[in-house]
PDB file of N, CA and C in Angstrom:
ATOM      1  N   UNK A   1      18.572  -6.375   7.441  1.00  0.00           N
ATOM      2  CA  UNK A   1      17.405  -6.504   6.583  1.00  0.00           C
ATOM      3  C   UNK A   1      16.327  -5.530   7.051  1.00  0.00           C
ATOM      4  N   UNK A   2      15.605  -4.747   6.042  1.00  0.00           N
ATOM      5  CA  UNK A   2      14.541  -4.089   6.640  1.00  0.00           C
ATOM      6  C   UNK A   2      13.405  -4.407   6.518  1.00  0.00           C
ATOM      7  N   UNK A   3      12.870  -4.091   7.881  1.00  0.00           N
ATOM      8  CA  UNK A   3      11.528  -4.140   8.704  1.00  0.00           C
ATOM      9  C   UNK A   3      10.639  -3.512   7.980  1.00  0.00           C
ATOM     10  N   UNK A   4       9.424  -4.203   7.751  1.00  0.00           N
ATOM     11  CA  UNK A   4       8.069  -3.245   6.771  1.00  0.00           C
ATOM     12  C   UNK A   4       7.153  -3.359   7.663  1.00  0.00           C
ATOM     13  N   UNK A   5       6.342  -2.596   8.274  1.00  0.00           N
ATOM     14  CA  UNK A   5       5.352  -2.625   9.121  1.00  0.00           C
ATOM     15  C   UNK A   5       4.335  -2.014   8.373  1.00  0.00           C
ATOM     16  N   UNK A   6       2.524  -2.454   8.020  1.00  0.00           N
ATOM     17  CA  UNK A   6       1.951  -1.979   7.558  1.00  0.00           C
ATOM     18  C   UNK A   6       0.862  -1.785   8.555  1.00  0.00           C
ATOM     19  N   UNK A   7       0.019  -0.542   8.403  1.00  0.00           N
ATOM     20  CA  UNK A   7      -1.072  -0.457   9.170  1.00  0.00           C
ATOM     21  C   UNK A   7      -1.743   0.397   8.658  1.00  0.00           C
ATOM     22  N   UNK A   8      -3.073   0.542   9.144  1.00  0.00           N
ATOM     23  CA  UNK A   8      -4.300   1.256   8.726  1.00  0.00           C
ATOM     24  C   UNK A   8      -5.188   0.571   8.108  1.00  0.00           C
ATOM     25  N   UNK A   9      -5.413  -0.730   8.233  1.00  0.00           N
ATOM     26  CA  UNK A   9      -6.529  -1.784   7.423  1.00  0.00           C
ATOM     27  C   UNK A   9      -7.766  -1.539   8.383  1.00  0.00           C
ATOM     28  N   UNK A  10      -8.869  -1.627   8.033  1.00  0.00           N
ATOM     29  CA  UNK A  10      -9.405  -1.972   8.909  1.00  0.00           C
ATOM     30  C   UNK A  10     -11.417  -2.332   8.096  1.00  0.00           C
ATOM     31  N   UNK A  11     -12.117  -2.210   8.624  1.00  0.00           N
ATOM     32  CA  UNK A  11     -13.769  -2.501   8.205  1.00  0.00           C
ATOM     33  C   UNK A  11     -14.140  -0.608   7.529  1.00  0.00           C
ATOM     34  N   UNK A  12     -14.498  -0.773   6.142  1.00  0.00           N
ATOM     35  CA  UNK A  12     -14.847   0.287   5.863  1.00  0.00           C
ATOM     36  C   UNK A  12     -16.052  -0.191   4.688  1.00  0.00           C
ATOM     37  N   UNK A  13     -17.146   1.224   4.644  1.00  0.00           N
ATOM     38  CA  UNK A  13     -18.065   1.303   4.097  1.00  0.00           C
ATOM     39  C   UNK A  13     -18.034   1.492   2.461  1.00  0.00           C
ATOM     40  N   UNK A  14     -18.359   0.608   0.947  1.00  0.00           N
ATOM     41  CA  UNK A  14     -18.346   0.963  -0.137  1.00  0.00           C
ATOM     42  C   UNK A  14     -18.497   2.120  -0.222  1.00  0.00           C
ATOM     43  N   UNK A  15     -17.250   2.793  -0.568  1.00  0.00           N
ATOM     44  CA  UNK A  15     -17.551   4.766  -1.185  1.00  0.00           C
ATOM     45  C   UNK A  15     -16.413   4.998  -0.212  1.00  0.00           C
ATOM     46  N   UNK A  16     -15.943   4.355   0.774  1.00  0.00           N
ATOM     47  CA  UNK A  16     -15.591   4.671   1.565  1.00  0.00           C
ATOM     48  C   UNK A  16     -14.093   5.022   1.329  1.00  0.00           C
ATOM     49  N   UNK A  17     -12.849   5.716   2.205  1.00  0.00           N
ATOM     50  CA  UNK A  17     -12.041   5.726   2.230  1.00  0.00           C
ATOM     51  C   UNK A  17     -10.570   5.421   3.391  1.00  0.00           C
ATOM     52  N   UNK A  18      -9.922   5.171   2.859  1.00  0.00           N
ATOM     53  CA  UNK A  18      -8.696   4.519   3.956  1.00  0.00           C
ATOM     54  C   UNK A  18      -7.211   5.184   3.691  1.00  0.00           C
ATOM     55  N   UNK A  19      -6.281   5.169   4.317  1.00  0.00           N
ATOM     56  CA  UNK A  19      -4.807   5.112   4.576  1.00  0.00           C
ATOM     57  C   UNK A  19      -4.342   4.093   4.860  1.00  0.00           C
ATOM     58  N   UNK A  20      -3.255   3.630   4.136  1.00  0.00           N
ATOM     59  CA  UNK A  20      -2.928   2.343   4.517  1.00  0.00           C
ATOM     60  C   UNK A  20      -1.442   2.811   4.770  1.00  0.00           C
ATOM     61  N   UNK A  21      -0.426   2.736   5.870  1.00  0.00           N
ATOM     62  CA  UNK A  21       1.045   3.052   6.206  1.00  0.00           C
ATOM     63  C   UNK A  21       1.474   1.917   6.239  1.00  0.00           C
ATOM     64  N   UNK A  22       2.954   2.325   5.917  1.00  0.00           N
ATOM     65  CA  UNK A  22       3.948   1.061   5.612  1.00  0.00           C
ATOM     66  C   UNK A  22       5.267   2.098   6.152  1.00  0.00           C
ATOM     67  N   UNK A  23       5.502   1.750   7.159  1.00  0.00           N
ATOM     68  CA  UNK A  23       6.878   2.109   8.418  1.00  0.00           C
ATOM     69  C   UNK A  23       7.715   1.505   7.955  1.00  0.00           C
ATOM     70  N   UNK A  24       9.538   1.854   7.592  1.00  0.00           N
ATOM     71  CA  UNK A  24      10.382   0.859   7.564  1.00  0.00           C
ATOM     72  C   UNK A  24      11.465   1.145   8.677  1.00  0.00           C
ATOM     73  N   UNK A  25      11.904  -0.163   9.036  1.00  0.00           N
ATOM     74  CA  UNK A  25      12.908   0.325  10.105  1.00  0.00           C
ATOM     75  C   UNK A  25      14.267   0.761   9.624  1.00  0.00           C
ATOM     76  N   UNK A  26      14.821   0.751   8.586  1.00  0.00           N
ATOM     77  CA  UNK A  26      15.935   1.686   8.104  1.00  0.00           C
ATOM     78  C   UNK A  26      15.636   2.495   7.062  1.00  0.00           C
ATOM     79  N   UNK A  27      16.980   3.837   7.295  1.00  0.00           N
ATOM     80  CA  UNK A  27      17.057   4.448   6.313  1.00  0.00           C
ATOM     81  C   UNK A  27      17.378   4.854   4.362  1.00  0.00           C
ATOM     82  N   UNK A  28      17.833   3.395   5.102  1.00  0.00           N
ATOM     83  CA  UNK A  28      17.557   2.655   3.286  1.00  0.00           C
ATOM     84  C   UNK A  28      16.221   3.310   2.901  1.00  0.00           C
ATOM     85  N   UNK A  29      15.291   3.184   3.234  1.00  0.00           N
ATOM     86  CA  UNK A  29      13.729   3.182   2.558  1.00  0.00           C
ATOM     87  C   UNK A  29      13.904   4.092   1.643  1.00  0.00           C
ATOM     88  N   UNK A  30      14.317   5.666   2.213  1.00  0.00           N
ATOM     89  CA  UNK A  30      14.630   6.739   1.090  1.00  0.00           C
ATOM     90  C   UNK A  30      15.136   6.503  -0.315  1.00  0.00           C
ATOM     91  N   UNK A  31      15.602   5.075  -0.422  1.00  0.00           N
ATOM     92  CA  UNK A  31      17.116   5.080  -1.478  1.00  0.00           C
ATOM     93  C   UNK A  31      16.232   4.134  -2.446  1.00  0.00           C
ATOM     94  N   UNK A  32      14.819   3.835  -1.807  1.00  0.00           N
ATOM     95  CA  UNK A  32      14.690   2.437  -3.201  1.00  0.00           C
ATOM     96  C   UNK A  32      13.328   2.643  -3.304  1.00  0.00           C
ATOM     97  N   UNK A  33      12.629   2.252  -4.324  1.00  0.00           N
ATOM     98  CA  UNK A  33      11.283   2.327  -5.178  1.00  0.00           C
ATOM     99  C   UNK A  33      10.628   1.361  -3.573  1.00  0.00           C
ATOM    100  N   UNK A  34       9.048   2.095  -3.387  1.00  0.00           N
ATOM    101  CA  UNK A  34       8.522   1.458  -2.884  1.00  0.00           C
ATOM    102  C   UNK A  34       7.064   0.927  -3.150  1.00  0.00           C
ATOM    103  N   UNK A  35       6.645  -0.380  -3.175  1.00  0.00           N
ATOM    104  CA  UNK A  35       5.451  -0.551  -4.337  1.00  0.00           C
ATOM    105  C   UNK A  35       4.179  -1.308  -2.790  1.00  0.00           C
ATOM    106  N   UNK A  36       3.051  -1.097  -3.310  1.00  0.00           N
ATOM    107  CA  UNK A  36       2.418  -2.145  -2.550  1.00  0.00           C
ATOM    108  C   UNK A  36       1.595  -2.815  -3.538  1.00  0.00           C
ATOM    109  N   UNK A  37       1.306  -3.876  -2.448  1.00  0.00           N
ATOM    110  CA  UNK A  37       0.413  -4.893  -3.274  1.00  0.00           C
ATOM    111  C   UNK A  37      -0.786  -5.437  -2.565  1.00  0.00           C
ATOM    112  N   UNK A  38      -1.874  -6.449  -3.374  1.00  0.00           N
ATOM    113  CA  UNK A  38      -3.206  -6.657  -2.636  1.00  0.00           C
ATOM    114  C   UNK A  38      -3.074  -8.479  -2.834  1.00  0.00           C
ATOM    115  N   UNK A  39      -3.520  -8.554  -1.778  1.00  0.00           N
ATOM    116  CA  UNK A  39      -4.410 -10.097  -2.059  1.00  0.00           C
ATOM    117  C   UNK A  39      -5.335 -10.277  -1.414  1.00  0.00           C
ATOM    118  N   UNK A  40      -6.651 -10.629  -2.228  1.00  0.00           N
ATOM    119  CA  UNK A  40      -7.731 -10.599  -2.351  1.00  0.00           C
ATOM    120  C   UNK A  40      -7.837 -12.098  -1.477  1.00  0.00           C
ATOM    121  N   UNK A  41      -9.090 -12.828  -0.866  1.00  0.00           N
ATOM    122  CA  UNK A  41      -9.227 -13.883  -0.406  1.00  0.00           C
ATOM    123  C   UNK A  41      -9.438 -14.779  -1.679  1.00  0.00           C
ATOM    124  N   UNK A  42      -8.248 -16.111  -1.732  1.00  0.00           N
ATOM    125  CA  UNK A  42      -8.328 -16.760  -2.771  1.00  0.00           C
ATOM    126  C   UNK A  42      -8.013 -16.486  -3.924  1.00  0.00           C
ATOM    127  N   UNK A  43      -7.071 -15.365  -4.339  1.00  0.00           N
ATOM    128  CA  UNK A  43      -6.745 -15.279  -5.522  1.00  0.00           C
ATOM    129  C   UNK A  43      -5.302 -14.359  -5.354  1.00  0.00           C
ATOM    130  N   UNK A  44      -4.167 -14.535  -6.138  1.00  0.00           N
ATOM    131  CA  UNK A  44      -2.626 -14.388  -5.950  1.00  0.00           C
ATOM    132  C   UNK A  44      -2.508 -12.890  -5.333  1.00  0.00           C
ATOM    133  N   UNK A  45      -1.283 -12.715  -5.169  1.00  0.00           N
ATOM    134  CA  UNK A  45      -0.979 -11.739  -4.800  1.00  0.00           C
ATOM    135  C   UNK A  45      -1.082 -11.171  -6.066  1.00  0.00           C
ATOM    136  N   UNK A  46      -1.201  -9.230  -6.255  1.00  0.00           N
ATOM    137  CA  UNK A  46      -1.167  -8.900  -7.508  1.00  0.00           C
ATOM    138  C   UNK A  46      -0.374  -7.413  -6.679  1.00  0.00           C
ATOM    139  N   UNK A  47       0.019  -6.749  -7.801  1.00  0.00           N
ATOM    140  CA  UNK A  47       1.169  -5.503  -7.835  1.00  0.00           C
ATOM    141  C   UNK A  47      -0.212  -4.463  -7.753  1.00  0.00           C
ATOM    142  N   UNK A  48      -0.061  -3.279  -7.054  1.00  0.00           N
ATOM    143  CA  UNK A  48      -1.443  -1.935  -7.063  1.00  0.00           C
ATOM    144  C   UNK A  48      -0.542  -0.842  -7.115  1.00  0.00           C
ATOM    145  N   UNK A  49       0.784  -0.585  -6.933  1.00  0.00           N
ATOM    146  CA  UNK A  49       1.525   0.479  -6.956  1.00  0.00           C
ATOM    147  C   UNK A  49       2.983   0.889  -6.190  1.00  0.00           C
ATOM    148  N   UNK A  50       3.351   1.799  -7.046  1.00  0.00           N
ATOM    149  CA  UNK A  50       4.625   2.221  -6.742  1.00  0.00           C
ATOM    150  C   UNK A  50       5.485   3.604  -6.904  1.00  0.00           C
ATOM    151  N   UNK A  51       5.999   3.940  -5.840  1.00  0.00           N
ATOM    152  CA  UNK A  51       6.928   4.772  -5.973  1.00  0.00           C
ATOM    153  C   UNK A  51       7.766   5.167  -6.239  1.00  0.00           C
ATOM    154  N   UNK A  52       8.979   6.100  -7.222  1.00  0.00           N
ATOM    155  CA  UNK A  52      10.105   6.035  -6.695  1.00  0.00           C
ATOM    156  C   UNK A  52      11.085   6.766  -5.556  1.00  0.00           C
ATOM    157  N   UNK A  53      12.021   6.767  -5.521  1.00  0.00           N
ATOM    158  CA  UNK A  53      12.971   6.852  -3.936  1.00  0.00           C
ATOM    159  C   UNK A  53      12.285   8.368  -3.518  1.00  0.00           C
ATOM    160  N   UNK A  54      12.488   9.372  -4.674  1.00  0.00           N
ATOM    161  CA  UNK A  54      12.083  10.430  -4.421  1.00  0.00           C
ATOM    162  C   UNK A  54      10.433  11.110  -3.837  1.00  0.00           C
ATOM    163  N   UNK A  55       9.752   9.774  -4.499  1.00  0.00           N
ATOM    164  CA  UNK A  55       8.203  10.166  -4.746  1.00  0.00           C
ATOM    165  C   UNK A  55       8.014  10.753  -6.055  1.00  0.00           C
ATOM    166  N   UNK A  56       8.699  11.159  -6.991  1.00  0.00           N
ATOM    167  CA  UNK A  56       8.681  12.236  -7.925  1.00  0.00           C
ATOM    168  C   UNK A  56       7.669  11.355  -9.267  1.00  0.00           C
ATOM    169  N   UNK A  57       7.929  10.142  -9.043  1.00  0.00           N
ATOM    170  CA  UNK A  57       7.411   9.310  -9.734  1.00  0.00           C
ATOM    171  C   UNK A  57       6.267   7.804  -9.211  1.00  0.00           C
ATOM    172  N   UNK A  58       5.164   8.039  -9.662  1.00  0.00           N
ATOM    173  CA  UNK A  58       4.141   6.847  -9.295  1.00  0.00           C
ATOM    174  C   UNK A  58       3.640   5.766 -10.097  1.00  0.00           C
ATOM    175  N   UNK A  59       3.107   5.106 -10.229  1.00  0.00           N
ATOM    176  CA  UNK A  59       2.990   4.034 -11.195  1.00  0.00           C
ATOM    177  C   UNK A  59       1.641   3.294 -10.155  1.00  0.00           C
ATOM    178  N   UNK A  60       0.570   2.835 -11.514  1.00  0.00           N
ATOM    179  CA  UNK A  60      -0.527   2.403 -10.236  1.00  0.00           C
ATOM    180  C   UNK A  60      -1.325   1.492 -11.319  1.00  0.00           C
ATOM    181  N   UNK A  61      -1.693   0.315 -10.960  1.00  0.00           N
ATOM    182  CA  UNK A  61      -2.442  -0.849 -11.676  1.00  0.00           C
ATOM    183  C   UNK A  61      -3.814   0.099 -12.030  1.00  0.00           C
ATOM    184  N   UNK A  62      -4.337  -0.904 -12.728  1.00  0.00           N
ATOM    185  CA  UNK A  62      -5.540  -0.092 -13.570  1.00  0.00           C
ATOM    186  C   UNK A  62      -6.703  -0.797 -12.343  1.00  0.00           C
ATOM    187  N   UNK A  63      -6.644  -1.432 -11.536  1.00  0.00           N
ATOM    188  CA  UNK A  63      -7.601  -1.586 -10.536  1.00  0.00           C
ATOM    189  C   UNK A  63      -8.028  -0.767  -9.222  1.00  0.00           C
ATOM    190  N   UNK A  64      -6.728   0.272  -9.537  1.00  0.00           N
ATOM    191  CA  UNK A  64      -6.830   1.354  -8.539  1.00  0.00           C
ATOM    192  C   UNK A  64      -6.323   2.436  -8.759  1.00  0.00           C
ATOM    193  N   UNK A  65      -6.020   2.638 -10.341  1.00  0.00           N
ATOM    194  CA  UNK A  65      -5.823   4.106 -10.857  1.00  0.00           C
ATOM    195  C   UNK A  65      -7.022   4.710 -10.324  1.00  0.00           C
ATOM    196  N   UNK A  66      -6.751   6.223 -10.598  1.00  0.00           N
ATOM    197  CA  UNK A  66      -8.044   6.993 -10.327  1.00  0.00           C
ATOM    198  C   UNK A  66      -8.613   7.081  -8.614  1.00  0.00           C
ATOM    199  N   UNK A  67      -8.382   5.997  -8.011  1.00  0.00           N
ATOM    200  CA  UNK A  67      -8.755   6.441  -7.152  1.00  0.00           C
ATOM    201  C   UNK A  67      -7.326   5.837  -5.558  1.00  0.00           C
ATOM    202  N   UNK A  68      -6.484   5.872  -5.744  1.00  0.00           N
ATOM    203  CA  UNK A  68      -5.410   5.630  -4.972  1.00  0.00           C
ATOM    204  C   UNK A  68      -4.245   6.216  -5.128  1.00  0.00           C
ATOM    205  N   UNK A  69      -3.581   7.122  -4.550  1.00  0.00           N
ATOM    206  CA  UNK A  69      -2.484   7.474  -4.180  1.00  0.00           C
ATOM    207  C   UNK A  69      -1.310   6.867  -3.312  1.00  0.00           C
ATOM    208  N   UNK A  70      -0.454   7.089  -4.278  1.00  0.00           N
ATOM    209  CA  UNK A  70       1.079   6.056  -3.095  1.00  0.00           C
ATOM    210  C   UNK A  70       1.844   7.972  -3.179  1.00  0.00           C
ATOM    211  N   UNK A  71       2.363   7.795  -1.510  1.00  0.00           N
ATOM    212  CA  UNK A  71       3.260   8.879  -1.998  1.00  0.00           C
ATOM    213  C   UNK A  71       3.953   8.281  -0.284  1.00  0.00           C
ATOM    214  N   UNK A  72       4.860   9.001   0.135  1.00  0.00           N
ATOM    215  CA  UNK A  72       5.836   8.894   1.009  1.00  0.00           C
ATOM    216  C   UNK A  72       6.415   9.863   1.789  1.00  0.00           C
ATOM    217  N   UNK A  73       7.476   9.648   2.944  1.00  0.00           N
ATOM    218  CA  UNK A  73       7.870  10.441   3.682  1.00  0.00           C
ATOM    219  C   UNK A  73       8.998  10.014   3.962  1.00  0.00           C
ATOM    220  N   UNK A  74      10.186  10.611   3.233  1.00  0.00           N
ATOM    221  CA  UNK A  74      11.098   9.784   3.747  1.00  0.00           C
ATOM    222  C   UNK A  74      12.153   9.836   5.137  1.00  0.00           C
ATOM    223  N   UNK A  75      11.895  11.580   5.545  1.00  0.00           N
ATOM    224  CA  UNK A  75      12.334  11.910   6.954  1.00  0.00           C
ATOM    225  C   UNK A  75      11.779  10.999   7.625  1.00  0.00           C
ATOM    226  N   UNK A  76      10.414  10.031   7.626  1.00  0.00           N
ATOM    227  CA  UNK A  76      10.497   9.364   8.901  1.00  0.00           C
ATOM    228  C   UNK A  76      10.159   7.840   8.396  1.00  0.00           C
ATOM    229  N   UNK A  77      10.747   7.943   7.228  1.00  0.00           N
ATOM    230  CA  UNK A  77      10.644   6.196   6.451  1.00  0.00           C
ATOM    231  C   UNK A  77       9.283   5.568   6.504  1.00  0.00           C
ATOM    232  N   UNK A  78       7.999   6.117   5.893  1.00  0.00           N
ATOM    233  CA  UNK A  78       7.484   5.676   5.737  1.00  0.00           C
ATOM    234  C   UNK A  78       6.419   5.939   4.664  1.00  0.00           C
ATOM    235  N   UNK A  79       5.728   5.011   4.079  1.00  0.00           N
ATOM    236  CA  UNK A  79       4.762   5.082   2.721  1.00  0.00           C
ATOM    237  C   UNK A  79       3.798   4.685   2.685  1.00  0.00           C
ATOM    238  N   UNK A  80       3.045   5.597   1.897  1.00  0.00           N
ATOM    239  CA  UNK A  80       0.776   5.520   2.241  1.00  0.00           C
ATOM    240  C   UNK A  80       0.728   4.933   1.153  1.00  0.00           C
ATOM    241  N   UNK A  81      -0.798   4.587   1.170  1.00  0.00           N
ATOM    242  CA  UNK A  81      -1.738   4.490  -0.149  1.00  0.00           C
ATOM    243  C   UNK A  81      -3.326   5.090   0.457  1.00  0.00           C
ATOM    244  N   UNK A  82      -3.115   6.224  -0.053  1.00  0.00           N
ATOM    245  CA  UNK A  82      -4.539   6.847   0.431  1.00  0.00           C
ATOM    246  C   UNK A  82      -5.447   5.934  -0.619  1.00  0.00           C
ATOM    247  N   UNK A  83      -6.485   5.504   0.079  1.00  0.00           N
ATOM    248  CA  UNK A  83      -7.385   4.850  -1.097  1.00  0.00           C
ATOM    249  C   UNK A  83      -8.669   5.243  -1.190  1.00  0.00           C
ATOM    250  N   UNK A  84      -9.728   5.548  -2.231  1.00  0.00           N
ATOM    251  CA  UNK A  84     -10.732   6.252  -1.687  1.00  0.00           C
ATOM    252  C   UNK A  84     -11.860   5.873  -2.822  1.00  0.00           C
ATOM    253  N   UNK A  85     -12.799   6.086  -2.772  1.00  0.00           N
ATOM    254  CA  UNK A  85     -14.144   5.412  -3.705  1.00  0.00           C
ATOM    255  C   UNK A  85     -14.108   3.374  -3.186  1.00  0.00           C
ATOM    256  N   UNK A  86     -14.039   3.919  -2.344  1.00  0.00           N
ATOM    257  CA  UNK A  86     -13.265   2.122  -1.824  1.00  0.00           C
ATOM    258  C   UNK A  86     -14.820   0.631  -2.635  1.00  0.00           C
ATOM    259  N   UNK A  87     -14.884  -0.414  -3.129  1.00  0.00           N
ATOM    260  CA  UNK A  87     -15.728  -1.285  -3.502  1.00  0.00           C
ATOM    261  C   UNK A  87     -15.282  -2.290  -2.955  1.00  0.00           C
ATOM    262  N   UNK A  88     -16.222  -3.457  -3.007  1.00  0.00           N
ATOM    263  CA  UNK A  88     -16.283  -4.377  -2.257  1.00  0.00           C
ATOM    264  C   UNK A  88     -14.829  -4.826  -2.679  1.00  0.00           C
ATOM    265  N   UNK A  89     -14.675  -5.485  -4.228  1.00  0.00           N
ATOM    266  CA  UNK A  89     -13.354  -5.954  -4.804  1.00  0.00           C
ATOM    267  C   UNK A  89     -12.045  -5.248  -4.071  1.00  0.00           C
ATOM    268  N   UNK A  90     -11.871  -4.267  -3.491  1.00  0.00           N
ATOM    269  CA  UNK A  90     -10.955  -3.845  -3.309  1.00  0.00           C
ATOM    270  C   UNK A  90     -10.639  -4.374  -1.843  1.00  0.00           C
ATOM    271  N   UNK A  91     -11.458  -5.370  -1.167  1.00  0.00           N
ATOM    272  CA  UNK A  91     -11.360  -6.189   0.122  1.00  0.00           C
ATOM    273  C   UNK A  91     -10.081  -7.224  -0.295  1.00  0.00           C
ATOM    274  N   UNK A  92      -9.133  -6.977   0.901  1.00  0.00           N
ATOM    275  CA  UNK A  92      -7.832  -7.682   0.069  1.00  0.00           C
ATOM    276  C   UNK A  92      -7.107  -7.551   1.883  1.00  0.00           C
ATOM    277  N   UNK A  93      -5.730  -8.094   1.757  1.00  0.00           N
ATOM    278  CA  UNK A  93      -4.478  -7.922   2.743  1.00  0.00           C
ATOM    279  C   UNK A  93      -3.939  -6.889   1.609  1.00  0.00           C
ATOM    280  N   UNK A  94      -3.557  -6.255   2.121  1.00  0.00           N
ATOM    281  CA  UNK A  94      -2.621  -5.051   1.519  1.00  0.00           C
ATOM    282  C   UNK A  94      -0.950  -4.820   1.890  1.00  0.00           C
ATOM    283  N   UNK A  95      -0.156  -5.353   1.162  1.00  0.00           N
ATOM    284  CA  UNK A  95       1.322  -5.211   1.479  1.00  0.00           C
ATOM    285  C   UNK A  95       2.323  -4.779   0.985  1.00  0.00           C
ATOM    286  N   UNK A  96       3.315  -4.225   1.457  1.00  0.00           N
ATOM    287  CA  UNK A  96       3.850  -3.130   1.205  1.00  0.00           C
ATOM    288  C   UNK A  96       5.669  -3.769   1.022  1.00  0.00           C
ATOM    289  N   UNK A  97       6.345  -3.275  -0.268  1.00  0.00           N
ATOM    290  CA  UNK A  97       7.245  -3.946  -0.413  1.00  0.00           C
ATOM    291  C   UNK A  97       8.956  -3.511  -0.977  1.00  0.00           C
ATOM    292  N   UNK A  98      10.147  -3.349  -0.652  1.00  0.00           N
ATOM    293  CA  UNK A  98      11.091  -3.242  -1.461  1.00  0.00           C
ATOM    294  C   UNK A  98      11.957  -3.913  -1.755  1.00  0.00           C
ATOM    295  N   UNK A  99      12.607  -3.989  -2.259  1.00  0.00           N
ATOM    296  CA  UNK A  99      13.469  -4.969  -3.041  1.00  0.00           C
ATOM    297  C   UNK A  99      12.895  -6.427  -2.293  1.00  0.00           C
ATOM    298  N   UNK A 100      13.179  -7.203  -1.968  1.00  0.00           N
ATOM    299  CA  UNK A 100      13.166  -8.194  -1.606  1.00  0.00           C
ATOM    300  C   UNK A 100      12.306  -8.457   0.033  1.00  0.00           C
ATOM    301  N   UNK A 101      11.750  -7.074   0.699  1.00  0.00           N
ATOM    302  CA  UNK A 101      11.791  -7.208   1.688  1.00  0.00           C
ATOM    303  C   UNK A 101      10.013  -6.830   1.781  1.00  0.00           C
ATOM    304  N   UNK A 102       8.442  -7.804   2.694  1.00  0.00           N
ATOM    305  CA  UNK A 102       7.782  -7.618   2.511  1.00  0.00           C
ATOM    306  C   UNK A 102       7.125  -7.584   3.908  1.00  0.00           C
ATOM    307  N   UNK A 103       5.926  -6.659   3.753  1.00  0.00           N
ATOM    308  CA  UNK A 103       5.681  -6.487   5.223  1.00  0.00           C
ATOM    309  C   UNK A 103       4.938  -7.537   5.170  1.00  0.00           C
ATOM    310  N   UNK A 104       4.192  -7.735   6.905  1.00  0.00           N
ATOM    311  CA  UNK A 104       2.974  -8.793   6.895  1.00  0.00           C
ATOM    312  C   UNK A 104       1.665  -8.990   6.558  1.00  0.00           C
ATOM    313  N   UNK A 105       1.043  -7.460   5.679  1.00  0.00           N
ATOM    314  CA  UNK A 105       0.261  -7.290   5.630  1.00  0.00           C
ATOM    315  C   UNK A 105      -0.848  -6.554   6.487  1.00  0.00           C
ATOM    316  N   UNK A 106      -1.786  -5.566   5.749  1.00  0.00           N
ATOM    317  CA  UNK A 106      -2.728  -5.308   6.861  1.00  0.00           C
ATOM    318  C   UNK A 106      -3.977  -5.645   6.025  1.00  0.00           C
ATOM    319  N   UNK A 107      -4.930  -5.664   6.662  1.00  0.00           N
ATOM    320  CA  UNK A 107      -6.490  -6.437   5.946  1.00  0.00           C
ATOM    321  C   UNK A 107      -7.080  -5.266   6.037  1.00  0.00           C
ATOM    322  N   UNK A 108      -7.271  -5.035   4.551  1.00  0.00           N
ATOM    323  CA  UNK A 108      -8.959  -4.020   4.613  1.00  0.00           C
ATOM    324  C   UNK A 108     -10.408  -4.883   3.950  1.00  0.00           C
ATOM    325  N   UNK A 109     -11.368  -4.568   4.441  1.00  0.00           N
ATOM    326  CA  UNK A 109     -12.553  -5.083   4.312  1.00  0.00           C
ATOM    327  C   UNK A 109     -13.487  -3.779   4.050  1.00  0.00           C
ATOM    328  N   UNK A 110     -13.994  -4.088   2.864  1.00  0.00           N
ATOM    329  CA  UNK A 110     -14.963  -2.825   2.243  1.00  0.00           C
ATOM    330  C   UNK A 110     -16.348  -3.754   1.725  1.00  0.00           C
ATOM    331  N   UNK A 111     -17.396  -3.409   3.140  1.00  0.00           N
ATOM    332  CA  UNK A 111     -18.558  -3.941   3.453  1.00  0.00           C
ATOM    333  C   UNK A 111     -19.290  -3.014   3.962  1.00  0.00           C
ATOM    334  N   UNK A 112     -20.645  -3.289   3.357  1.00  0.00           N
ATOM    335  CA  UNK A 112     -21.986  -2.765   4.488  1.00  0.00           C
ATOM    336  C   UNK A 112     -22.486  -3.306   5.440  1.00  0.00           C
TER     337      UNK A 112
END
């Protein structure tokens, strides 16, 4: 089963911007769509974007079109979401996911 490790959450300023990585421990990762997702405090998990195997193709919720990028690396199995114009709403756990397999999350917080 593969390992999703996410990182790069951390306390950032409205306007602000982040990287969020998602490491997998096999080489599967290359072979399958990779999407992440947000949950906000108190309200469901929701879908923010996705890749496919290649990168060639992205797909991104309308809460973070425009200003978020998913793209990938698959020589060393792993996938961003550059995020940037960052607002408070966008304070969430951020997790990163394929087929069936989900990381633990990393927390970003977008505060003054």
């Amino acid at each position: 089963q593969v390992q999703l490790v996410e990182s790069g959450g951390g306390l950032v300023q409205p306007g602000g911007s982040l990287r969020l990585s998602c490491a997998a421990s096999d080489s599967s990762f290359g072979t399958l769509n990779m999407s992440w997702y947000r949950q906000a405090p108190g309200q469901q998990r929701e879908w923010s974007a996705t890749t496919t195997p290649t990168g060639a193709f992205t797909n991104y919720a309308n809460s973070v079109k425009g200003r978020s990028t998913v793209s990938r690396d698959n020589a060393k199995n792993v996938a961003y979401l550059q995020m940037s114009s960052l607002k408070s709403e966008d304070t969430a756990v951020y997790y990163c996911r394929q087929t069936s397999n989900w990381g633990k999350g990393t927390k970003v917080t977008v505060a003054s």
